[in-house]
Every structure is written in structure tokens, then in C-alpha cells.
N, C-alpha and C. Protein backbone atom coordinates (compact mmCIF):
# COMPACT_ATOMS: atom_id res chain seq x y z
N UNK A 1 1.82 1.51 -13.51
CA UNK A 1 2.55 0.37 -13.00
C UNK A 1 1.72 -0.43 -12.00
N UNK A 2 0.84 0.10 -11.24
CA UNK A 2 0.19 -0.15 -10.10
C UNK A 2 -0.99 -1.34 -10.85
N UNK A 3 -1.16 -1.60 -12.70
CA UNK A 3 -2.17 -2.37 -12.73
C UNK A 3 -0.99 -3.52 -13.14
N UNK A 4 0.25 -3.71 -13.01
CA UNK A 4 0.83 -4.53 -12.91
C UNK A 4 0.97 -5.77 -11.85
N UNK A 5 0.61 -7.03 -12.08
CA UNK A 5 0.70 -8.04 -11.21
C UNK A 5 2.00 -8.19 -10.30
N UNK A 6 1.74 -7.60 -8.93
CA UNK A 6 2.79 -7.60 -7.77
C UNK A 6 3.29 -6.75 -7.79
N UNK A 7 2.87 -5.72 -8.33
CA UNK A 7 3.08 -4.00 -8.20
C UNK A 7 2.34 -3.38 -7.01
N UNK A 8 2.52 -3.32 -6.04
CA UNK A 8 1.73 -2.69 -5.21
C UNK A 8 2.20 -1.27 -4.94
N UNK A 9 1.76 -0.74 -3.42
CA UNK A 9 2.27 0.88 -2.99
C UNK A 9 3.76 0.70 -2.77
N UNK A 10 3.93 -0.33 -2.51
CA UNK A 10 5.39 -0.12 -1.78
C UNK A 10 6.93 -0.39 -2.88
N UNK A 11 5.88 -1.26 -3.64
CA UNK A 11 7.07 -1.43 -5.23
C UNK A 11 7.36 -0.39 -5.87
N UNK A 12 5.74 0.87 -5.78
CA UNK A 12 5.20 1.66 -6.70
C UNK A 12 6.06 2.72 -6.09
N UNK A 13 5.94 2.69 -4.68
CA UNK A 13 7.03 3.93 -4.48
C UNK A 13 8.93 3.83 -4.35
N UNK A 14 9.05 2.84 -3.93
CA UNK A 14 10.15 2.07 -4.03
C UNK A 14 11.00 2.00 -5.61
N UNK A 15 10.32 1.40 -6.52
CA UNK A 15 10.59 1.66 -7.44
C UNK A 15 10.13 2.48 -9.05
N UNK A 16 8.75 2.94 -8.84
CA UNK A 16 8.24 3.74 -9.75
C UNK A 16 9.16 4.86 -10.32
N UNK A 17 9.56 5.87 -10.10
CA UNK A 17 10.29 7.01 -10.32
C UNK A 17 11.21 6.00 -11.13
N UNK A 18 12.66 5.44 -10.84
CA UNK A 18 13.22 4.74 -10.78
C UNK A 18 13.26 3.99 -12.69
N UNK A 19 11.92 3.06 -12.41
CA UNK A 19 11.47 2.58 -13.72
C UNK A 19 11.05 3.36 -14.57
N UNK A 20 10.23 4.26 -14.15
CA UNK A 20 9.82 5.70 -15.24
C UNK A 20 11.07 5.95 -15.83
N UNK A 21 11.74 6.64 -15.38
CA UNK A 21 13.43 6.97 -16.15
C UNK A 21 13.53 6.25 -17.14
N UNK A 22 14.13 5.00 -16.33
CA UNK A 22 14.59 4.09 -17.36
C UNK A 22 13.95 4.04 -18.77
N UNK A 23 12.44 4.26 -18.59
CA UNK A 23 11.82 3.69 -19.54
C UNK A 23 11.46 5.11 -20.74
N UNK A 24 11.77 6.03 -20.21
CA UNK A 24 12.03 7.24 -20.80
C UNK A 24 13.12 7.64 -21.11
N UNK A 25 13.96 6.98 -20.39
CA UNK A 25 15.47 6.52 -21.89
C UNK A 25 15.12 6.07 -22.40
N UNK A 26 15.09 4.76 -22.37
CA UNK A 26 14.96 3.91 -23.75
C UNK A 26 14.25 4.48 -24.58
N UNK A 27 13.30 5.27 -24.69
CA UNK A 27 12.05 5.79 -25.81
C UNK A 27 13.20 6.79 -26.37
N UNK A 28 13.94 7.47 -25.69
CA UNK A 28 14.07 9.12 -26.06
C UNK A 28 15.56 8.18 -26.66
N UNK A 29 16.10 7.34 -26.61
CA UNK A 29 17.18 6.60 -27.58
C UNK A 29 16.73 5.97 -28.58
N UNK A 30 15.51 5.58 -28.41
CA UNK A 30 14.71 4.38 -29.87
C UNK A 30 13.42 5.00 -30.17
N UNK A 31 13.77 5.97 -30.77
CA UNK A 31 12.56 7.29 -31.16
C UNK A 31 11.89 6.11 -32.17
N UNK A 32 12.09 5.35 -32.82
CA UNK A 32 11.00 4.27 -33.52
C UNK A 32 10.16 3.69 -33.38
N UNK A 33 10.42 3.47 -31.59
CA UNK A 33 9.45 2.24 -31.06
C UNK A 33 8.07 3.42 -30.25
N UNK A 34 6.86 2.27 -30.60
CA UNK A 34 5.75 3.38 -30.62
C UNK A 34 5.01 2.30 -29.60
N UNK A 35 4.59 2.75 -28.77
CA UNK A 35 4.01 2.21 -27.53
C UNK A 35 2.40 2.13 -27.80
N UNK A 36 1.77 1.29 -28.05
CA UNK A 36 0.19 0.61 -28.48
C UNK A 36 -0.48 0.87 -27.24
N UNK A 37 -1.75 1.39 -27.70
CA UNK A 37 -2.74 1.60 -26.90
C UNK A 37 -3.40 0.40 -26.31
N UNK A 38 -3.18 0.76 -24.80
CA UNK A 38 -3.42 -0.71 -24.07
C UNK A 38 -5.54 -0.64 -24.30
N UNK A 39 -5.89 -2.10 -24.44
CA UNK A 39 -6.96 -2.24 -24.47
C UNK A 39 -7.39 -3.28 -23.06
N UNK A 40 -8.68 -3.04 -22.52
CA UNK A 40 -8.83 -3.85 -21.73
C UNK A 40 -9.54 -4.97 -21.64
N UNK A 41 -8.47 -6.37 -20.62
CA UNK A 41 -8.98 -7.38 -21.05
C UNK A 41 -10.72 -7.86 -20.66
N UNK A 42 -11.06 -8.90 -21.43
CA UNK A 42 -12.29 -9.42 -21.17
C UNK A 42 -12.40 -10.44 -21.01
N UNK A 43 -13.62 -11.32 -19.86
CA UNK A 43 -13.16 -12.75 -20.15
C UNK A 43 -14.11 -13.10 -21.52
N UNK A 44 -13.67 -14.11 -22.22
CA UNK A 44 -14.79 -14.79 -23.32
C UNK A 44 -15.62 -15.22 -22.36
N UNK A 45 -17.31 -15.74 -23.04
CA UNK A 45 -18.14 -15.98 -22.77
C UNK A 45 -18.23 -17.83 -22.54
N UNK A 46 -18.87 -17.79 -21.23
CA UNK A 46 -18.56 -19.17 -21.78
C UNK A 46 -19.60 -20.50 -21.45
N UNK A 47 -20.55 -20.41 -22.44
CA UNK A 47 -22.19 -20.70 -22.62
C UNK A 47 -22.39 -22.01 -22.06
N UNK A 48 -21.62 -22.89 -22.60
CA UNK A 48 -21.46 -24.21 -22.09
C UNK A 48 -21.07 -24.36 -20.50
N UNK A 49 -20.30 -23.79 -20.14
CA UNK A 49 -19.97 -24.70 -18.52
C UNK A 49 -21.15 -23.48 -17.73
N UNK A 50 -20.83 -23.94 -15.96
CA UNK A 50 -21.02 -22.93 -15.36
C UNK A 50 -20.22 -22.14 -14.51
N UNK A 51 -19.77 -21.60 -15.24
CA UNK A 51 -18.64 -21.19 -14.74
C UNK A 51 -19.43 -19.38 -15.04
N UNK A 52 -19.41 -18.71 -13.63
CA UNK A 52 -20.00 -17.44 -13.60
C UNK A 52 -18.80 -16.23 -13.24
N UNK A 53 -18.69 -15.06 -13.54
CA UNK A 53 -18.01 -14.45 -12.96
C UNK A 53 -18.25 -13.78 -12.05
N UNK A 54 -17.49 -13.30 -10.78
CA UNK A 54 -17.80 -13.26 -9.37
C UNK A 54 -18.82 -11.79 -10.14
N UNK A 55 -20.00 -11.13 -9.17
CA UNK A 55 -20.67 -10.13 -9.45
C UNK A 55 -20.10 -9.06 -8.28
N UNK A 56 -19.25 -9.30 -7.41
CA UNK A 56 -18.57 -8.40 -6.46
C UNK A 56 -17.63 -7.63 -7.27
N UNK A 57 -17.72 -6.51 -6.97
CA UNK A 57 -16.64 -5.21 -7.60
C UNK A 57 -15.23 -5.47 -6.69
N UNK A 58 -14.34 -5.51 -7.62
CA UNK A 58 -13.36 -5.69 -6.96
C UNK A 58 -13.09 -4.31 -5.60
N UNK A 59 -13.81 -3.21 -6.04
CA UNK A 59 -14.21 -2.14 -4.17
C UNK A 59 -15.02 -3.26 -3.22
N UNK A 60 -15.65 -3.28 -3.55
CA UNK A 60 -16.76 -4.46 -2.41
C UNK A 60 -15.73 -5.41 -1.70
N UNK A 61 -14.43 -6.16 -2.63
CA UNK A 61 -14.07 -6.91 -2.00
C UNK A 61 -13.21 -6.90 -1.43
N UNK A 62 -12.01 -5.50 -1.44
CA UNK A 62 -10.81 -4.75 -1.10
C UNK A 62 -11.72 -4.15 0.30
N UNK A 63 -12.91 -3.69 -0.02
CA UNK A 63 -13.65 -3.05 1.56
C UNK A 63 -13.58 -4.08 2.63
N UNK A 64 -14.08 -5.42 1.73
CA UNK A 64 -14.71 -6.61 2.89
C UNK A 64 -13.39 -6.96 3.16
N UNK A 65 -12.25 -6.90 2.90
CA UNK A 65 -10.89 -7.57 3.34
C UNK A 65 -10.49 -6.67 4.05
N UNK A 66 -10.48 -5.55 4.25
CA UNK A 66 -10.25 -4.25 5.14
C UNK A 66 -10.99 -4.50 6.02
N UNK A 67 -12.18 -4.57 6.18
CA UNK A 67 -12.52 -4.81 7.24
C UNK A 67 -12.47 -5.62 8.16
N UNK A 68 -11.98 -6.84 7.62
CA UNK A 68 -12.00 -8.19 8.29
C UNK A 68 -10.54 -8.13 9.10
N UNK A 69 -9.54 -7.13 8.56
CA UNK A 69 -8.59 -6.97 9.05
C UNK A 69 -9.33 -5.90 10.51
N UNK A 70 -9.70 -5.20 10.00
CA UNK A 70 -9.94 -4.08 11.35
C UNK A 70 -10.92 -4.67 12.28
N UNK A 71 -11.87 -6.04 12.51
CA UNK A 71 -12.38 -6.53 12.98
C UNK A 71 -11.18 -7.25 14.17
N UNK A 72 -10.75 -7.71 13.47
CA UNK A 72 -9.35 -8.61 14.27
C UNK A 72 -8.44 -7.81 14.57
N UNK A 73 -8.13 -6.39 14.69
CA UNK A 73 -7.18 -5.86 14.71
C UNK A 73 -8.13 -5.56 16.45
N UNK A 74 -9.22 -4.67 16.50
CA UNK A 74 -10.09 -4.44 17.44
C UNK A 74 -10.33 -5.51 18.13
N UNK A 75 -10.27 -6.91 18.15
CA UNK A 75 -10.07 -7.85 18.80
C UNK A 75 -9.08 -7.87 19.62
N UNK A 76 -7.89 -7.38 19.23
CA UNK A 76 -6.75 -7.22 20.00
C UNK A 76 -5.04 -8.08 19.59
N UNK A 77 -5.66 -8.56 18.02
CA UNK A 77 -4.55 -9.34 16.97
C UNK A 77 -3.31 -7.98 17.30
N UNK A 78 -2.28 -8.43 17.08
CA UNK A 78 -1.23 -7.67 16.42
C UNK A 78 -0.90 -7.80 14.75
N UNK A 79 -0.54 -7.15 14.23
CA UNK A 79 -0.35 -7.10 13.28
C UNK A 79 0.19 -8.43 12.12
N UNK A 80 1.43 -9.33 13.39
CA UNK A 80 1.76 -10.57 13.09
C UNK A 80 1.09 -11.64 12.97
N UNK A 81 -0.11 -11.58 13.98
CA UNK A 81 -0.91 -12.55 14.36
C UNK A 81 -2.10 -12.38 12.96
N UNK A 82 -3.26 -10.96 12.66
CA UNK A 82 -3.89 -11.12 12.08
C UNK A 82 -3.21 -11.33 10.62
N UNK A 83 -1.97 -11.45 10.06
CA UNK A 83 -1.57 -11.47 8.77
C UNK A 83 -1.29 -13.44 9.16
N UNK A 84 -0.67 -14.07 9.42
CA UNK A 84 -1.40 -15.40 9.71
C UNK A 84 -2.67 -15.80 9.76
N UNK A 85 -3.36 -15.14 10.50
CA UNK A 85 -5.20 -15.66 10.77
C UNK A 85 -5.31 -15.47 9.44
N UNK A 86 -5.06 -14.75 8.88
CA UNK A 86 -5.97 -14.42 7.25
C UNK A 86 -5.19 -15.08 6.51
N UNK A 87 -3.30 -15.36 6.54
CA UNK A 87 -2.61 -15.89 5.58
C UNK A 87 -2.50 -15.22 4.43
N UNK A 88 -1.86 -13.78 4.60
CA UNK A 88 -2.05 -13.08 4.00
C UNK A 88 -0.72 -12.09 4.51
N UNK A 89 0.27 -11.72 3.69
CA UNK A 89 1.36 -10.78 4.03
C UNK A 89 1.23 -9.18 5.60
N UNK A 90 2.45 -9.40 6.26
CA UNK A 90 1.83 -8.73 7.14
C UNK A 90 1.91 -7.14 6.46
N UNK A 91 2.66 -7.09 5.48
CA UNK A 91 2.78 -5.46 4.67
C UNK A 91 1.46 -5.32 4.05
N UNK A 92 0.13 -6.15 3.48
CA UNK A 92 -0.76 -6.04 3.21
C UNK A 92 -1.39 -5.97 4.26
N UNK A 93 -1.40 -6.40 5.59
CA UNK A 93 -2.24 -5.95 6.86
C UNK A 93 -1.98 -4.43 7.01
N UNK A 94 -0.66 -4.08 7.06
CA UNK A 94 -0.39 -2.88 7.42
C UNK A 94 -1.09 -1.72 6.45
N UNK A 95 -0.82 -2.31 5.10
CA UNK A 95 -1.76 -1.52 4.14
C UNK A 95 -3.20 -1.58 4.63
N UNK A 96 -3.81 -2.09 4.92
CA UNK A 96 -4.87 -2.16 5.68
C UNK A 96 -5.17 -1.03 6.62
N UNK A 97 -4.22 -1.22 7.41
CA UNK A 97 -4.57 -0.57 8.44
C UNK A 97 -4.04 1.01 7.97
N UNK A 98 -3.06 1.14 7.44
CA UNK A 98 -2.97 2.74 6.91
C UNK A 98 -4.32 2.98 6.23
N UNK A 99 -5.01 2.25 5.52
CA UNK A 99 -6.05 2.61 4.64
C UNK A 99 -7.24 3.00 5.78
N UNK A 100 -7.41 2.21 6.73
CA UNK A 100 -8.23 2.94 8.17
C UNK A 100 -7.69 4.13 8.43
N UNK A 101 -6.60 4.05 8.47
CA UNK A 101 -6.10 5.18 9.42
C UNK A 101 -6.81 6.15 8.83
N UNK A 102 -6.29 6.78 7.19
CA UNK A 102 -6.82 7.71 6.79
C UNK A 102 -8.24 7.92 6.33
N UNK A 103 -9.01 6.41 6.79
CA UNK A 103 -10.59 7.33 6.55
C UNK A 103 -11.20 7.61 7.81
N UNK A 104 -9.89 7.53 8.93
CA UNK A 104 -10.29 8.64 10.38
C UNK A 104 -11.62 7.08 11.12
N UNK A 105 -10.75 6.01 10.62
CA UNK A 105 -10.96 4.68 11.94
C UNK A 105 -10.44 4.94 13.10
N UNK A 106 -10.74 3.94 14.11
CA UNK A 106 -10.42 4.07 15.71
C UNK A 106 -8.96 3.04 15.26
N UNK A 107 -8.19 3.42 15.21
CA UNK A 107 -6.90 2.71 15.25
C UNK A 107 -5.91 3.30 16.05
N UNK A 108 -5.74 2.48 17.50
CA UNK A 108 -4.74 3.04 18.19
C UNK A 108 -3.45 2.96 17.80
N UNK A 109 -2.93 3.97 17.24
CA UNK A 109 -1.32 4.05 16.67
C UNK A 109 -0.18 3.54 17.83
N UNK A 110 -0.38 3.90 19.05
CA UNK A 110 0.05 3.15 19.98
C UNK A 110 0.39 2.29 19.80
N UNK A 111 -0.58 0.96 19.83
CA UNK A 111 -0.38 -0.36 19.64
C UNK A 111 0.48 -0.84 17.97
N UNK A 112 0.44 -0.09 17.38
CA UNK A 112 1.23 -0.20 16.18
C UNK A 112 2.75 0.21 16.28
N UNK A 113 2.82 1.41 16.27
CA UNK A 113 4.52 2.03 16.63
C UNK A 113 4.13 2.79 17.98
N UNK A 114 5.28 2.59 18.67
CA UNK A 114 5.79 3.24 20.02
C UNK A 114 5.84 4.53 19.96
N UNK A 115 5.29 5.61 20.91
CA UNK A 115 4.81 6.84 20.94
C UNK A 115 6.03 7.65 20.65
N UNK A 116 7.46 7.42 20.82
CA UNK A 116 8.65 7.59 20.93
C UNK A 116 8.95 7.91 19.79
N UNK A 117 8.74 6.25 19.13
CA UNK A 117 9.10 6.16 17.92
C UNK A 117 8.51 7.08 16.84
N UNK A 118 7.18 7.14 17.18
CA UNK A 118 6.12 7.94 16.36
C UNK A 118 6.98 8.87 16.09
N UNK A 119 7.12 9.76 17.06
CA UNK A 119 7.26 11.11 17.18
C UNK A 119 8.78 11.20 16.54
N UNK A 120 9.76 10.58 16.54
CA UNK A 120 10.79 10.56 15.26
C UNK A 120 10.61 10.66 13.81
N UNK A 121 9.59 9.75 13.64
CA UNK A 121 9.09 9.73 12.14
C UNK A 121 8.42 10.57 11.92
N UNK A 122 7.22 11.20 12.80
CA UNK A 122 6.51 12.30 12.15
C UNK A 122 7.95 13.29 12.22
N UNK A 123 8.72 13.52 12.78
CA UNK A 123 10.30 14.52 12.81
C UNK A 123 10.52 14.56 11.51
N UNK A 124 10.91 13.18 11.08
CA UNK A 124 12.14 12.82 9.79
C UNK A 124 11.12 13.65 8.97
N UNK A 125 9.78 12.79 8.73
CA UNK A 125 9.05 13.27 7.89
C UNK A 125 8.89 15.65 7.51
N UNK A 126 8.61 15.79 8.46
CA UNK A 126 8.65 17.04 8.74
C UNK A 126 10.12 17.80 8.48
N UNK A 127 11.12 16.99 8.29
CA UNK A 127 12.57 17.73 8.16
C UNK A 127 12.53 17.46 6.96
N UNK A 128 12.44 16.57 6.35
CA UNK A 128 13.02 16.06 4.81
C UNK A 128 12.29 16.29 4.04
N UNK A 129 10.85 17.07 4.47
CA UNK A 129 9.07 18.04 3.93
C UNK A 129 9.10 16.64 2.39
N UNK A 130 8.98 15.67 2.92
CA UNK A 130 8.54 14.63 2.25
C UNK A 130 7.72 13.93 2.28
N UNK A 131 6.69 13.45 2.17
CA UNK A 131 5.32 12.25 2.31
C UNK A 131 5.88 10.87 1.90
N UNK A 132 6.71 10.73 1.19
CA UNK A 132 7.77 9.49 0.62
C UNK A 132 8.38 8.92 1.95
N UNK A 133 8.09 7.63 1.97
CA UNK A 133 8.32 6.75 2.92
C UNK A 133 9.85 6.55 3.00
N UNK A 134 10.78 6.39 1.66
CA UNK A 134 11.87 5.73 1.13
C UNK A 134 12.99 6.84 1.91
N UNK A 135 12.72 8.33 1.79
CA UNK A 135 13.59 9.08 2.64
C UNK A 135 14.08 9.07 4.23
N UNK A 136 12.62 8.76 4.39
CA UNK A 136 12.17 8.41 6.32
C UNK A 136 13.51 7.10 6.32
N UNK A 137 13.08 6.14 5.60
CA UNK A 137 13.32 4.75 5.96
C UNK A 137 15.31 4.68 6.22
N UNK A 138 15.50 5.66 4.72
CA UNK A 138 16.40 5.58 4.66
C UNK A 138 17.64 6.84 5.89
N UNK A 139 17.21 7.47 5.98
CA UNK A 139 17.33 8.43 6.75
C UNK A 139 17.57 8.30 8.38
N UNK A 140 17.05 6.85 8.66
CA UNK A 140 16.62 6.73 10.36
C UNK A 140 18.03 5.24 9.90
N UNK A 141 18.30 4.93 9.32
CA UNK A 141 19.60 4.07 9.06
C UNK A 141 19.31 2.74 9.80
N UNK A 142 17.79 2.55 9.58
CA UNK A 142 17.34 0.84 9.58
C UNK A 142 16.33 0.64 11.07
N UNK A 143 16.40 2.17 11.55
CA UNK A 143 15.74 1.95 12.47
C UNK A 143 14.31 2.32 12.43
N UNK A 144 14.04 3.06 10.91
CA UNK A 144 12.37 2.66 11.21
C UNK A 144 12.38 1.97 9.82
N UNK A 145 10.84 1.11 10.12
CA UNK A 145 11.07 0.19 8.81
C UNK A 145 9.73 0.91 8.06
N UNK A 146 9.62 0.01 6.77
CA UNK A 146 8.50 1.05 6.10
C UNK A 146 7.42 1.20 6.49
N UNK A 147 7.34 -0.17 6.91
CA UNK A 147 5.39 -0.16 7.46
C UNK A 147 5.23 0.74 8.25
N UNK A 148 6.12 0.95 9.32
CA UNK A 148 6.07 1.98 10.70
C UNK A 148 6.02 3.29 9.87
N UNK A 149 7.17 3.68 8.56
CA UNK A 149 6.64 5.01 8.22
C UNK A 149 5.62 5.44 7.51
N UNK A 150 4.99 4.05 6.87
CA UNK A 150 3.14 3.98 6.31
C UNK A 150 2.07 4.59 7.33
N UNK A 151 2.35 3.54 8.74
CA UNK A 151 1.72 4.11 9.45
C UNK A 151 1.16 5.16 10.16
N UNK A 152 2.77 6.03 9.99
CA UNK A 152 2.83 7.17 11.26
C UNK A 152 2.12 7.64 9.41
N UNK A 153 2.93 7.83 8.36
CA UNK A 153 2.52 9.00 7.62
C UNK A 153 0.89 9.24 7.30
N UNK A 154 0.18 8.37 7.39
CA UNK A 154 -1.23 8.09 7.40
C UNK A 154 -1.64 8.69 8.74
N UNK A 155 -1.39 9.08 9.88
CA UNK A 155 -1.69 9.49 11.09
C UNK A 155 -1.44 10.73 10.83
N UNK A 156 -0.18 11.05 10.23
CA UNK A 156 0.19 12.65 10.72
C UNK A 156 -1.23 13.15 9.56
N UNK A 157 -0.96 12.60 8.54
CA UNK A 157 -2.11 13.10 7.06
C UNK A 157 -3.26 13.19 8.05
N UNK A 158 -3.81 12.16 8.20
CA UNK A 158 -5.43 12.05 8.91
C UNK A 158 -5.01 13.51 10.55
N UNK A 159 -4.63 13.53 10.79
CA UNK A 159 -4.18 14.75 11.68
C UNK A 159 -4.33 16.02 11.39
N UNK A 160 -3.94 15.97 10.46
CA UNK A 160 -3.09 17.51 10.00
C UNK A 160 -4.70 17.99 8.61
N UNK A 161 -5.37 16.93 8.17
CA UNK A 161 -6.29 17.29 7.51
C UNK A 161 -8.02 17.70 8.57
């Protein structure tokens, strides 16, 4: 699902499970329909213009956008501020910054969720022996939101490993 356009982590966990089902009814009711081997796309060639395709790996360029977030984050942006500077969703900053978290960056969790707060969510998390954000979220009855349980759960992981 995740190579689906606007499928990200949070759709993927949010609704993945969810759509799987569904879609494993429908098969296991319409035993006929036969699901084609996906092939992958290519662009055509295209000799005449100049039109080049970028030579950056889409890693190279997911790194360089991560970083540019953790540059400005170490500046002293909040989370609101650098998802404006870049113009760019603040749930994709936050993805960002969970993605630091766990390769054991200097990211003060502090400045992200309240030490208080932390320490609830790493709780929920630890009671409900879940890594799934959707239990936390739902569980704390609106008082933690997802990004905050992205965050902490990327801290307790990078912690506890």
C-alpha cells in the first residue's frame, strides 16, 4: 500500500490492516478474479527534447530533506515553524524527526512533547504492549495526538535498543 500515491506511515497504519481485510473478502467471495503481476513503471525515452531524468536516488533525496529538516530543527524552529519554512506538512516534519530519532540524532524530545506527557505515552504504550500508535491515540481520549505518539515511540525504541 505504502507504494501507493498518499499512502504514507500514518494512512499505512491507520488504515492498512483495515483495507487488507476488506480486500481479502472480496477475493475469498470472487474466487475468479486473479490479481496480475504488477510490473514496474518506466519512463519512455525521450531523444528529441532535453528533458533528463533527475540522477538522485530517491534515498539521496529523502536523506537531503531529512536533513534540512534537522538543520532547522537545531536552529531552534519548532516543528510549526520548520513545516512552513519548507512548505511542507507538519506530520511529514514530524516523520522527519522520528526518522532522527531512531538513527540515535541529538533530538531533544523535550522540546517536542512535554516530559510529563512523554512519560504517559511511553505508560499507554507499555500497558497496551503495543508499538501501534492508533491504540495510544485512542486510549489517552484525544489527549495525545499521533505525532506525539510517533515521537515518544521512536524514543522509547531508540532507548530500549
Amino acid at each position: 500500500m505504502k507504494s501507493i500515491s498518499g499512502v504514507g506511515d500514518t494512512k499505512l497504519e491507520r488504515y492498512g490492516a483495515d483495507f487488507t481485510e476488506e480486500i481479502k473478502a472480496h477475493l475469498d467471495e470472487n474466487p475468479g478474479i486473479s490479481v496480475p503481476d504488477r510490473k514496474p513503471v518506466t519512463m519512455p525515452a525521450c531523444p528529441t527534447t532535453s528533458f533528463r531524468r533527475a540522477s538522485t536516488s530517491p534515498q539521496k533525496v529523502k536523506a537531503g530533506t531529512i536533513e534540512k529538516t534537522y538543520d532547522l530543527f537545531n536552529k531552534g524552529l519548532s516543528i510549526n515553524e520548520i513545516a512552513k519554512e519548507r512548505n511542507l506538512a507538519t506530520s511529514t516534519i514530524t516523520g522527519h524527526l522520528e526518522n532522527l530519532i531512531r538513527d540515535g540524532r541529538n533530538i531533544e524530545i523535550d522540546r517536542l512533547v512535554d516530559p510529563a506527557k512523554r512519560n504517559t505515552i511511553e505508560e499507554l504504550f507499555l500497558t497496551l504492549k503495543t508499538w501501534n500508535t492508533g491504540p495510544v491515540v485512542e486510549h489517552s481520549e484525544g489527549a495525545v495526538s499521533y505525532d506525539e505518539a510517533k515521537l515518544v515511540r521512536a524514543y522509547v525504541q531508540r532507548e530500549t535498543t
